[in-house]
PDB file of N, CA and C in Angstrom:
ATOM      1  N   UNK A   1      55.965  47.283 -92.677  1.00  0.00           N
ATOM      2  CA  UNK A   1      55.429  46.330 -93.621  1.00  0.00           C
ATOM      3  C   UNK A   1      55.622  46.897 -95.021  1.00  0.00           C
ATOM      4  N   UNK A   2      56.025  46.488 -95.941  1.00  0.00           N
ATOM      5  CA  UNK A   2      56.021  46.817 -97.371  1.00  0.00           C
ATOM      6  C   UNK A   2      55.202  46.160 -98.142  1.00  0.00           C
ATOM      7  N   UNK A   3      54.515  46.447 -99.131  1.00  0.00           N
ATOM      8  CA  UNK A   3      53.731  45.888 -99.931  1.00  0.00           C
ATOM      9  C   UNK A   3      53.953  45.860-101.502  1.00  0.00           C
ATOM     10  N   UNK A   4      54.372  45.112-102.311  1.00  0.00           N
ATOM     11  CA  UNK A   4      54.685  44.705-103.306  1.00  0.00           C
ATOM     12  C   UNK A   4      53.961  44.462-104.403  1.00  0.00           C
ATOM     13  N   UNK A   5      53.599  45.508-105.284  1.00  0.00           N
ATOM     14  CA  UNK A   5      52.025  45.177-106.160  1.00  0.00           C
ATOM     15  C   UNK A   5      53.397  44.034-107.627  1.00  0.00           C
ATOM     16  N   UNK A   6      52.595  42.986-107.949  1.00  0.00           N
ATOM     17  CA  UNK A   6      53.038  42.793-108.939  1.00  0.00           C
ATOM     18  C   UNK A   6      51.970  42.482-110.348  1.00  0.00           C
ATOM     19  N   UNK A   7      52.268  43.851-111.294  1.00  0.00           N
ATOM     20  CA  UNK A   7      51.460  43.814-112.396  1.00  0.00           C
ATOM     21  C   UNK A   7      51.259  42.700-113.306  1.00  0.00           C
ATOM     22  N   UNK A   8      50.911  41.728-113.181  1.00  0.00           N
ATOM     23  CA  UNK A   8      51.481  40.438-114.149  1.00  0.00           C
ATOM     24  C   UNK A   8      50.290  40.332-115.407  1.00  0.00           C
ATOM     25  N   UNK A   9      49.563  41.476-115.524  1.00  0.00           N
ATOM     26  CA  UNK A   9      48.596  40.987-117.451  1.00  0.00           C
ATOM     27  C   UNK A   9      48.711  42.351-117.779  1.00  0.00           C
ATOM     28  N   UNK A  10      50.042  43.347-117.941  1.00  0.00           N
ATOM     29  CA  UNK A  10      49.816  44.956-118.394  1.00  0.00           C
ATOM     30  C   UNK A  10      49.702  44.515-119.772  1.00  0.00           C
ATOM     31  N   UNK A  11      48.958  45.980-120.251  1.00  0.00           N
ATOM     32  CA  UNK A  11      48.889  46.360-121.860  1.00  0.00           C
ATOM     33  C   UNK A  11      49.731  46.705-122.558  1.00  0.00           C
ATOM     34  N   UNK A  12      51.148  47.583-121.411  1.00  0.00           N
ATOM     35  CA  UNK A  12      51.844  48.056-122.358  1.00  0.00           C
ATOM     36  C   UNK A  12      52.928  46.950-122.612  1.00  0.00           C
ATOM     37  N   UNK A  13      53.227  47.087-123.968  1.00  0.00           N
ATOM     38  CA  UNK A  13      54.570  45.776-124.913  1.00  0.00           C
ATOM     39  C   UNK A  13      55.933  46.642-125.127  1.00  0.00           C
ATOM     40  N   UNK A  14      56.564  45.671-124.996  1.00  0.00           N
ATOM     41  CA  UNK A  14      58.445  46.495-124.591  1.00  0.00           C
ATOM     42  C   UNK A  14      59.076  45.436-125.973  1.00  0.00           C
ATOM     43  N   UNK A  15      60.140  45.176-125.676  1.00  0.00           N
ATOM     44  CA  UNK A  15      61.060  44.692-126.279  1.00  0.00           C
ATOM     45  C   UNK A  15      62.239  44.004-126.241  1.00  0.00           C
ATOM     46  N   UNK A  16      62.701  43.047-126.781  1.00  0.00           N
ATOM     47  CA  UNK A  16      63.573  42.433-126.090  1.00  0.00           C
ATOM     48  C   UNK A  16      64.784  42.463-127.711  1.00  0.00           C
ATOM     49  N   UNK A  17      65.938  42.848-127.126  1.00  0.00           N
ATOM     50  CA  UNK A  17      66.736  42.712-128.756  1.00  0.00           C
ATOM     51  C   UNK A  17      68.027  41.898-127.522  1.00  0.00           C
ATOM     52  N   UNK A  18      68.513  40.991-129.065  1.00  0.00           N
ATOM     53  CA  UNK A  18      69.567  39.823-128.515  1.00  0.00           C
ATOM     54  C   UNK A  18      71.236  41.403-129.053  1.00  0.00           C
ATOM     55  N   UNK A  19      72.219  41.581-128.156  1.00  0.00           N
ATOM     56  CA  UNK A  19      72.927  41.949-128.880  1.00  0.00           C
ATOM     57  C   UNK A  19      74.143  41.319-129.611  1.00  0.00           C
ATOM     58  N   UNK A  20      74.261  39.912-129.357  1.00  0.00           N
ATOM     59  CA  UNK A  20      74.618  39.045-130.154  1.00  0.00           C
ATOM     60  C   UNK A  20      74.504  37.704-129.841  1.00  0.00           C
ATOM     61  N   UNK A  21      75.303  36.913-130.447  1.00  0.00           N
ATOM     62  CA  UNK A  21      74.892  34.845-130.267  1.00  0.00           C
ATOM     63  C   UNK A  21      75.401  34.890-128.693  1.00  0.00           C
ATOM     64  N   UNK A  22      76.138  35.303-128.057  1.00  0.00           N
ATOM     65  CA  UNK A  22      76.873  34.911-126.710  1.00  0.00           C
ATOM     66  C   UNK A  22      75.926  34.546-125.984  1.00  0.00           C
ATOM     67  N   UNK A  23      75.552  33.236-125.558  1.00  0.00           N
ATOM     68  CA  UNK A  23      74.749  32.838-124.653  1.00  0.00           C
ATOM     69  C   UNK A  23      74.548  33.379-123.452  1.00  0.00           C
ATOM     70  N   UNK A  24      75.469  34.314-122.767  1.00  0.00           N
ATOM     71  CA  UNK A  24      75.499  34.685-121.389  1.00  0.00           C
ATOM     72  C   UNK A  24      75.597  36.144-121.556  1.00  0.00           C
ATOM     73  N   UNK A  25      75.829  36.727-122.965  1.00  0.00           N
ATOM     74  CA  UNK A  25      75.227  38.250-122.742  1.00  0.00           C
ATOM     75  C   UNK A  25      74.219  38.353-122.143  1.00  0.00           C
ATOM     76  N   UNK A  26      73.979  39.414-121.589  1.00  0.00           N
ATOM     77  CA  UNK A  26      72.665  40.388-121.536  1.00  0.00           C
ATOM     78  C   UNK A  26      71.434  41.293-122.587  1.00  0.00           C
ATOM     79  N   UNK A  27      70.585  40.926-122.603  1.00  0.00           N
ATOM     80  CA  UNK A  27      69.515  41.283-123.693  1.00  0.00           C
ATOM     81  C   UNK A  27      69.321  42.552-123.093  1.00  0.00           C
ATOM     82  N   UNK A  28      69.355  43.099-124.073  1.00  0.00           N
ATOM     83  CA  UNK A  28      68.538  44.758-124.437  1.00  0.00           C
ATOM     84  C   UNK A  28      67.235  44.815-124.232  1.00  0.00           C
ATOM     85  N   UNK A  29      66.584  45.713-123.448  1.00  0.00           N
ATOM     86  CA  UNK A  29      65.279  44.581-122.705  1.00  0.00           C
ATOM     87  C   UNK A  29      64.910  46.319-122.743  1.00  0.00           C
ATOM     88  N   UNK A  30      63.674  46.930-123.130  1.00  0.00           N
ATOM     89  CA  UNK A  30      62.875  47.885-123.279  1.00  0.00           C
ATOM     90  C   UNK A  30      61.252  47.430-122.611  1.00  0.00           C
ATOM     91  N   UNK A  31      61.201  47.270-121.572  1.00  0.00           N
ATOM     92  CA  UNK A  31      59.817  46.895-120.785  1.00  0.00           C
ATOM     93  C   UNK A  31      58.658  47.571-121.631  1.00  0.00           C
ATOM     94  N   UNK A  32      58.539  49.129-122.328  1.00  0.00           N
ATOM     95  CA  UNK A  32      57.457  49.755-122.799  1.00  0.00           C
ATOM     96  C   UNK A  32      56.678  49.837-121.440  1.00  0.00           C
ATOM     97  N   UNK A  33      57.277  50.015-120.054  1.00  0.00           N
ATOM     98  CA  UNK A  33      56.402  50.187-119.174  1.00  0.00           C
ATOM     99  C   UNK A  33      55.822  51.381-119.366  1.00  0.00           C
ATOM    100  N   UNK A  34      54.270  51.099-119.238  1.00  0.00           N
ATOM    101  CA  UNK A  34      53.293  52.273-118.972  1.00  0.00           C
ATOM    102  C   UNK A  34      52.756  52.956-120.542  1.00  0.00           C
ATOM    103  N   UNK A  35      53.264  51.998-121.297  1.00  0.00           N
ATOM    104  CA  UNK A  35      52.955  52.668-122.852  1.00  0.00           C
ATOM    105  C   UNK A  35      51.196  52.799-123.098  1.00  0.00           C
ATOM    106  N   UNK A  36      50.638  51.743-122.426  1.00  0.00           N
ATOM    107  CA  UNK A  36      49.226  51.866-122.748  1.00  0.00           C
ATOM    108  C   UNK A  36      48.463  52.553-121.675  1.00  0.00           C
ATOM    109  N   UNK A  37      47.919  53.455-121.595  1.00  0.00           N
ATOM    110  CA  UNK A  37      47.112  54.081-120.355  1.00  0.00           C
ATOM    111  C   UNK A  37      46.547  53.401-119.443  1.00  0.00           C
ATOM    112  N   UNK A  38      45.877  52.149-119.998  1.00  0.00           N
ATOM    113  CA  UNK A  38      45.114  51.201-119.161  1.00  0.00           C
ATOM    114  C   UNK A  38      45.789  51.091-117.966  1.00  0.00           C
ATOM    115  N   UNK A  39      47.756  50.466-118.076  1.00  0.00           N
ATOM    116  CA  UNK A  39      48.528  50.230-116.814  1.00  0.00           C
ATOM    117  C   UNK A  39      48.003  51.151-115.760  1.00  0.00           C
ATOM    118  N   UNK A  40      48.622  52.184-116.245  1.00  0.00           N
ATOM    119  CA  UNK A  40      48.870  53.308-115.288  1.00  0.00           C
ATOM    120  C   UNK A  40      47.666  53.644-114.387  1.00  0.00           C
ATOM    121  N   UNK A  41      46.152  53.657-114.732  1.00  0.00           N
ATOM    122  CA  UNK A  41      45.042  53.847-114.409  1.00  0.00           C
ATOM    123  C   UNK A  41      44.786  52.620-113.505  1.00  0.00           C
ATOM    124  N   UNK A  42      44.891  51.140-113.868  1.00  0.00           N
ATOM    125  CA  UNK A  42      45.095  50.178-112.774  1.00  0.00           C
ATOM    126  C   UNK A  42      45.747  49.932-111.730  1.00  0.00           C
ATOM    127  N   UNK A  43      47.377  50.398-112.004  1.00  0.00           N
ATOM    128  CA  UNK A  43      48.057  50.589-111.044  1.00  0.00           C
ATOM    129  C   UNK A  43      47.475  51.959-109.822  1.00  0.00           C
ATOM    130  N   UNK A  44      46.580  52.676-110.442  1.00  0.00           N
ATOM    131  CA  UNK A  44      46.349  53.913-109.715  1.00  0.00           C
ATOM    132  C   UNK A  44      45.052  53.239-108.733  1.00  0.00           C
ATOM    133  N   UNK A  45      44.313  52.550-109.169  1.00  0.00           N
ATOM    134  CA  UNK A  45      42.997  51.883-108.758  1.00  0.00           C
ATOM    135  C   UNK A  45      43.525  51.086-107.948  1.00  0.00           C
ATOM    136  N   UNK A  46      44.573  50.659-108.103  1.00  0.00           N
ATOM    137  CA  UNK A  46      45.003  49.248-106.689  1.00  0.00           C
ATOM    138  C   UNK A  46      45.603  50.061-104.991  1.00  0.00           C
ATOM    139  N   UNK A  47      46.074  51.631-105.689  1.00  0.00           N
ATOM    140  CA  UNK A  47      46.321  52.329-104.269  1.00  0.00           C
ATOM    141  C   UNK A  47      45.386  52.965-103.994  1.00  0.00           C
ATOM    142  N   UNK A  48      44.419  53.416-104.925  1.00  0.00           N
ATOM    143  CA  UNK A  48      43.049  53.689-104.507  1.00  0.00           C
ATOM    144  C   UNK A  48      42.591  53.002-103.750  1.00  0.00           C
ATOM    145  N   UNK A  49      42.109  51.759-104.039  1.00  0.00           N
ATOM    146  CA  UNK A  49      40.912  51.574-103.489  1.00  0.00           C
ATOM    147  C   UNK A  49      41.541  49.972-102.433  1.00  0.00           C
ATOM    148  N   UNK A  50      42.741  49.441-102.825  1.00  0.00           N
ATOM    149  CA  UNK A  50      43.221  48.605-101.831  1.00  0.00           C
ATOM    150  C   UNK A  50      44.365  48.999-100.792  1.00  0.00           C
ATOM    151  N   UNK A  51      44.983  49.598-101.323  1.00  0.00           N
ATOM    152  CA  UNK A  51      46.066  50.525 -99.917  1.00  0.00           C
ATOM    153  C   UNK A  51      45.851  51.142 -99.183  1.00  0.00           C
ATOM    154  N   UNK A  52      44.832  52.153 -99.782  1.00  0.00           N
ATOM    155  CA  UNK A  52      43.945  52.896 -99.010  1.00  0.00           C
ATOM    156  C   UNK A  52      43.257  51.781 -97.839  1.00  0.00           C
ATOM    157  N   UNK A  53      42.569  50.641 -98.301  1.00  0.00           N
ATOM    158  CA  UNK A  53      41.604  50.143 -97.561  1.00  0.00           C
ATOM    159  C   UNK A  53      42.640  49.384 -96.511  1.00  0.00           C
ATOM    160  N   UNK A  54      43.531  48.532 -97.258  1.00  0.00           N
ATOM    161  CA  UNK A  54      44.937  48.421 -96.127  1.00  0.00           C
ATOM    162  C   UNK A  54      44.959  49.052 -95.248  1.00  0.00           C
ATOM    163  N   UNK A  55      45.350  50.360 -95.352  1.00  0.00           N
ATOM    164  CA  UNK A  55      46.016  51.313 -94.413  1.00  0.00           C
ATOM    165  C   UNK A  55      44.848  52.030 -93.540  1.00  0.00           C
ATOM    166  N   UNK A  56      43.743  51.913 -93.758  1.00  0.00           N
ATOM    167  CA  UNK A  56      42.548  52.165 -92.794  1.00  0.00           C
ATOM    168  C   UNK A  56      42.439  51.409 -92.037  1.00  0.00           C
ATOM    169  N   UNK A  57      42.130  49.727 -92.097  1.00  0.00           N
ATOM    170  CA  UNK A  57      42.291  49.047 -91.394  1.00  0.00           C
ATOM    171  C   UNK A  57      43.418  48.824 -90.360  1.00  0.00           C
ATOM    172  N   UNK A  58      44.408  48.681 -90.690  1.00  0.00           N
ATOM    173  CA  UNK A  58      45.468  48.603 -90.670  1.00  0.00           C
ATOM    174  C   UNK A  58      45.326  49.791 -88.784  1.00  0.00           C
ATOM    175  N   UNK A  59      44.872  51.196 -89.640  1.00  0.00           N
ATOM    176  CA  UNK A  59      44.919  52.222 -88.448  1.00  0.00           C
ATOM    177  C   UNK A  59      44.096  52.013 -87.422  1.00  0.00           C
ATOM    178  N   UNK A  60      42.924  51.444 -87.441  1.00  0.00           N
ATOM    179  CA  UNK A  60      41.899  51.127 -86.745  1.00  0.00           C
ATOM    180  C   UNK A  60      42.412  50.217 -85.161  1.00  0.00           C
ATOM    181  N   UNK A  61      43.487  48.725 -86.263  1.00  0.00           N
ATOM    182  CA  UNK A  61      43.676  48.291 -85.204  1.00  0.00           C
ATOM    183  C   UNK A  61      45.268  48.834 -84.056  1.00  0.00           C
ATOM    184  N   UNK A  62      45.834  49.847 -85.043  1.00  0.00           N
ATOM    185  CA  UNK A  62      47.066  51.008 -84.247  1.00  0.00           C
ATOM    186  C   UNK A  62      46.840  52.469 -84.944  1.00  0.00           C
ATOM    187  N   UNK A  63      46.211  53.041 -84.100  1.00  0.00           N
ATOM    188  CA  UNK A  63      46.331  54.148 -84.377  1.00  0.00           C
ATOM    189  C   UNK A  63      47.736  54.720 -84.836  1.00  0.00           C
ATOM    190  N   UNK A  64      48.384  54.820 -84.419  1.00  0.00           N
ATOM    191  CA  UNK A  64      49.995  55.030 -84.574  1.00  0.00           C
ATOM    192  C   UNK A  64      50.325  54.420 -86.217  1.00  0.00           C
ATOM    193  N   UNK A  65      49.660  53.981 -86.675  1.00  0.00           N
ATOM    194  CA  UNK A  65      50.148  52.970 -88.188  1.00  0.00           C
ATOM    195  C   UNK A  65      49.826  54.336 -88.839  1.00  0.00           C
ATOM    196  N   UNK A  66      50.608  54.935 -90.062  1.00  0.00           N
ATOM    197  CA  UNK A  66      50.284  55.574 -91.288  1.00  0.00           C
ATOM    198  C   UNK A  66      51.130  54.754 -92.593  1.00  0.00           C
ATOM    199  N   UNK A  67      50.622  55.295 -93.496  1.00  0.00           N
ATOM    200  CA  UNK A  67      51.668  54.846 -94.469  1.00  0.00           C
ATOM    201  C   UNK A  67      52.335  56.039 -94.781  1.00  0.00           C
ATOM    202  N   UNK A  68      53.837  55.830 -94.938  1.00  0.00           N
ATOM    203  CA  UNK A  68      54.628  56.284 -95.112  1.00  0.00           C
ATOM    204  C   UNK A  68      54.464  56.647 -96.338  1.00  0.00           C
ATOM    205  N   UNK A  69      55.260  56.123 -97.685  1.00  0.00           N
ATOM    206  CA  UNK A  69      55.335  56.203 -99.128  1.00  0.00           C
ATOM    207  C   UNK A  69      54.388  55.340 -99.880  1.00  0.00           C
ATOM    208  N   UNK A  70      53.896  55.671-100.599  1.00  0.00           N
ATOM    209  CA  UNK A  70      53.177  57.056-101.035  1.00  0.00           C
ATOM    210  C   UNK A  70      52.299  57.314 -99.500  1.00  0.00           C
ATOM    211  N   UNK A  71      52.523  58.712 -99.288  1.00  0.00           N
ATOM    212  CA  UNK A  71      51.313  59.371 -98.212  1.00  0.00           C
ATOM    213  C   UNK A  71      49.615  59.068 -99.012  1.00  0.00           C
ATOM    214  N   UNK A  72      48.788  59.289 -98.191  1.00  0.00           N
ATOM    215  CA  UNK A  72      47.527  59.437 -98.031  1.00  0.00           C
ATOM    216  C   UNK A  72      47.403  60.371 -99.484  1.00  0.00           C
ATOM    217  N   UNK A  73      47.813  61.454 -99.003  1.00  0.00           N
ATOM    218  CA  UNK A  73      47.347  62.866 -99.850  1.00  0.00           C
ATOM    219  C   UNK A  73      48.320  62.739-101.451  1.00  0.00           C
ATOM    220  N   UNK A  74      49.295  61.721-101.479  1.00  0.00           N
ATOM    221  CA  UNK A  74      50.035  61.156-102.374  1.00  0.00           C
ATOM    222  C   UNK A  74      48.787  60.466-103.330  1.00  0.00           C
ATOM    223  N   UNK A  75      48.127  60.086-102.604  1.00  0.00           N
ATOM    224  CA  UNK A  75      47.401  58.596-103.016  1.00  0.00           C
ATOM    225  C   UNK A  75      46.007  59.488-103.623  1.00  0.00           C
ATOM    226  N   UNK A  76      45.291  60.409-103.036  1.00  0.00           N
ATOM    227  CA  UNK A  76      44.573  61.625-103.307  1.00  0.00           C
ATOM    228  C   UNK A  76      44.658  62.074-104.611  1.00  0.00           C
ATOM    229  N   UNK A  77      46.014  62.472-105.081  1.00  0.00           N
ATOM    230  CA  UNK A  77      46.034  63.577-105.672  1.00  0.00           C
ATOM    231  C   UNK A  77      46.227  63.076-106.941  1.00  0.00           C
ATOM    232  N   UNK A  78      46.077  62.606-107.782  1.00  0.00           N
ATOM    233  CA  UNK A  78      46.372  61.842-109.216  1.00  0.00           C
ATOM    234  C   UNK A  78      47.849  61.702-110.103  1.00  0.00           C
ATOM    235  N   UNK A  79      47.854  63.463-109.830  1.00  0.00           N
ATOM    236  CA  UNK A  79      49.330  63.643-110.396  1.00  0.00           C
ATOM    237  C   UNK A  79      50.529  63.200-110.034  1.00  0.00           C
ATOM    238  N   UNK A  80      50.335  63.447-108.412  1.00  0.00           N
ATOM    239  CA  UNK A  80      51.011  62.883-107.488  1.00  0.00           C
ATOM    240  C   UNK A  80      51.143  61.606-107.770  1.00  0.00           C
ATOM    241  N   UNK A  81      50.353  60.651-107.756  1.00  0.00           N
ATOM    242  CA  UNK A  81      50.178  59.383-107.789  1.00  0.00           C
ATOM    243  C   UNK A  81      50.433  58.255-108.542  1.00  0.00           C
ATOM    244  N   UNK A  82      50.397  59.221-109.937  1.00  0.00           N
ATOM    245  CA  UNK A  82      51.044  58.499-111.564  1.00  0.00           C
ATOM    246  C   UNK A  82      52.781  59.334-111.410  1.00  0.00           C
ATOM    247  N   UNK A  83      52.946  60.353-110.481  1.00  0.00           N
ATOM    248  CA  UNK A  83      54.436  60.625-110.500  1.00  0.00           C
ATOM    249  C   UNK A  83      55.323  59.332-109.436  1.00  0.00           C
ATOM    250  N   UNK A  84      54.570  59.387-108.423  1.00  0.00           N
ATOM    251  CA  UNK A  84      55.084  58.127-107.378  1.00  0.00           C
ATOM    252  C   UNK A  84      55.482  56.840-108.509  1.00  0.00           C
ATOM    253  N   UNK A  85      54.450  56.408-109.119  1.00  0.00           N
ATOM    254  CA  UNK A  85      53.798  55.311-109.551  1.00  0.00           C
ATOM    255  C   UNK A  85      55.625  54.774-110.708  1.00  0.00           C
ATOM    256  N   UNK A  86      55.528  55.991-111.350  1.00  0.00           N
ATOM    257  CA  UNK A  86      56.581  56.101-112.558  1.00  0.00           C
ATOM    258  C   UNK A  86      57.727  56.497-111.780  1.00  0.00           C
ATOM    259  N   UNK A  87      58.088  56.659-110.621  1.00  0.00           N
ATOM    260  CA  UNK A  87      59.803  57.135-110.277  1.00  0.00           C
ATOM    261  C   UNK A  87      59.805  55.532-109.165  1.00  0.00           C
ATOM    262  N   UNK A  88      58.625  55.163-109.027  1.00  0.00           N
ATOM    263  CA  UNK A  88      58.968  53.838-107.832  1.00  0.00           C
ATOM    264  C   UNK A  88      58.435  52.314-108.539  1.00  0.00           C
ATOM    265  N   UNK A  89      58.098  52.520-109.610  1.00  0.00           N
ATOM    266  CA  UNK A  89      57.883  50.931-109.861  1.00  0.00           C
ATOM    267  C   UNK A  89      58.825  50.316-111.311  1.00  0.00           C
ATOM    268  N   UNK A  90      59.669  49.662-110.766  1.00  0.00           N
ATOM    269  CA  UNK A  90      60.556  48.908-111.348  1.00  0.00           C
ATOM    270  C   UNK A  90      60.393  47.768-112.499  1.00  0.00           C
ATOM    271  N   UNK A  91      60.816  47.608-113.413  1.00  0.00           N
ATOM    272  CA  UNK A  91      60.436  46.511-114.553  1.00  0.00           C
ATOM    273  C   UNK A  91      60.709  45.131-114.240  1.00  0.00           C
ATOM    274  N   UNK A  92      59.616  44.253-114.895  1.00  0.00           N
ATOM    275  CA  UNK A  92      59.786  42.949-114.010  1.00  0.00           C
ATOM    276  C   UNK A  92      60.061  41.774-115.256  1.00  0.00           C
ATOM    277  N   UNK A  93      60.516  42.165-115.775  1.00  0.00           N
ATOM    278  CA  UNK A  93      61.111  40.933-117.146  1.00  0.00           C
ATOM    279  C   UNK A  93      62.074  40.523-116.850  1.00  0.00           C
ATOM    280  N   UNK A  94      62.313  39.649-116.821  1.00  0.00           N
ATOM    281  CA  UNK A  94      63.721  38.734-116.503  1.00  0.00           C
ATOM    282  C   UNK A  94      65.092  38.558-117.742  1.00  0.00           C
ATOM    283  N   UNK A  95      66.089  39.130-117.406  1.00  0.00           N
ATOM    284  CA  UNK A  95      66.833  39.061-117.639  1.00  0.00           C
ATOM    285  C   UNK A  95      68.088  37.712-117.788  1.00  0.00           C
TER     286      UNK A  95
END
């Protein structure tokens, strides 16, 4: 099962630059993901306290169920957790 958090009211502001009139270029697109602390601390609170609760349940009814990525002790450890957080969550502005 994979689970898909999607951040849709963050604090942090990015940027969008046109690099010229061509209607079908591609914009220069700077997300500013994670610029405001608030993100990062929410995103940390949603594997806290809902993945976690996921994945308990989850074990209860198969023992055999763990979560894979991020581990348990991933999810524990803070540093760990804002490192997961920043090498695995992808920018969601549309291009």
């Amino acid at each position: 099962m994979n689970i898909i958090i999607l951040f849709i009211q963050p604090r942090s502001r990015g940027s969008i630059k046109l690099q010229n009139n061509a209607p079908l270029k591609i914009v220069l697109a700077d997300e500013g993901f994670l610029n405001n602390s608030f993100d990062l601390e929410t995103i940390k609170a949603i594997y806290k306290i809902y993945i976690r609760d996921i994945a308990d349940k989850l074990s209860k009814i198969d023992p055999a169920y763990k979560l894979i990525n991020p581990t348990l002790d991933t999810i524990d450890n803070d540093k760990e957790i804002e490192n997961f957080i920043k090498e695995n969550f992808g920018h969601n502005h549309h291009q």
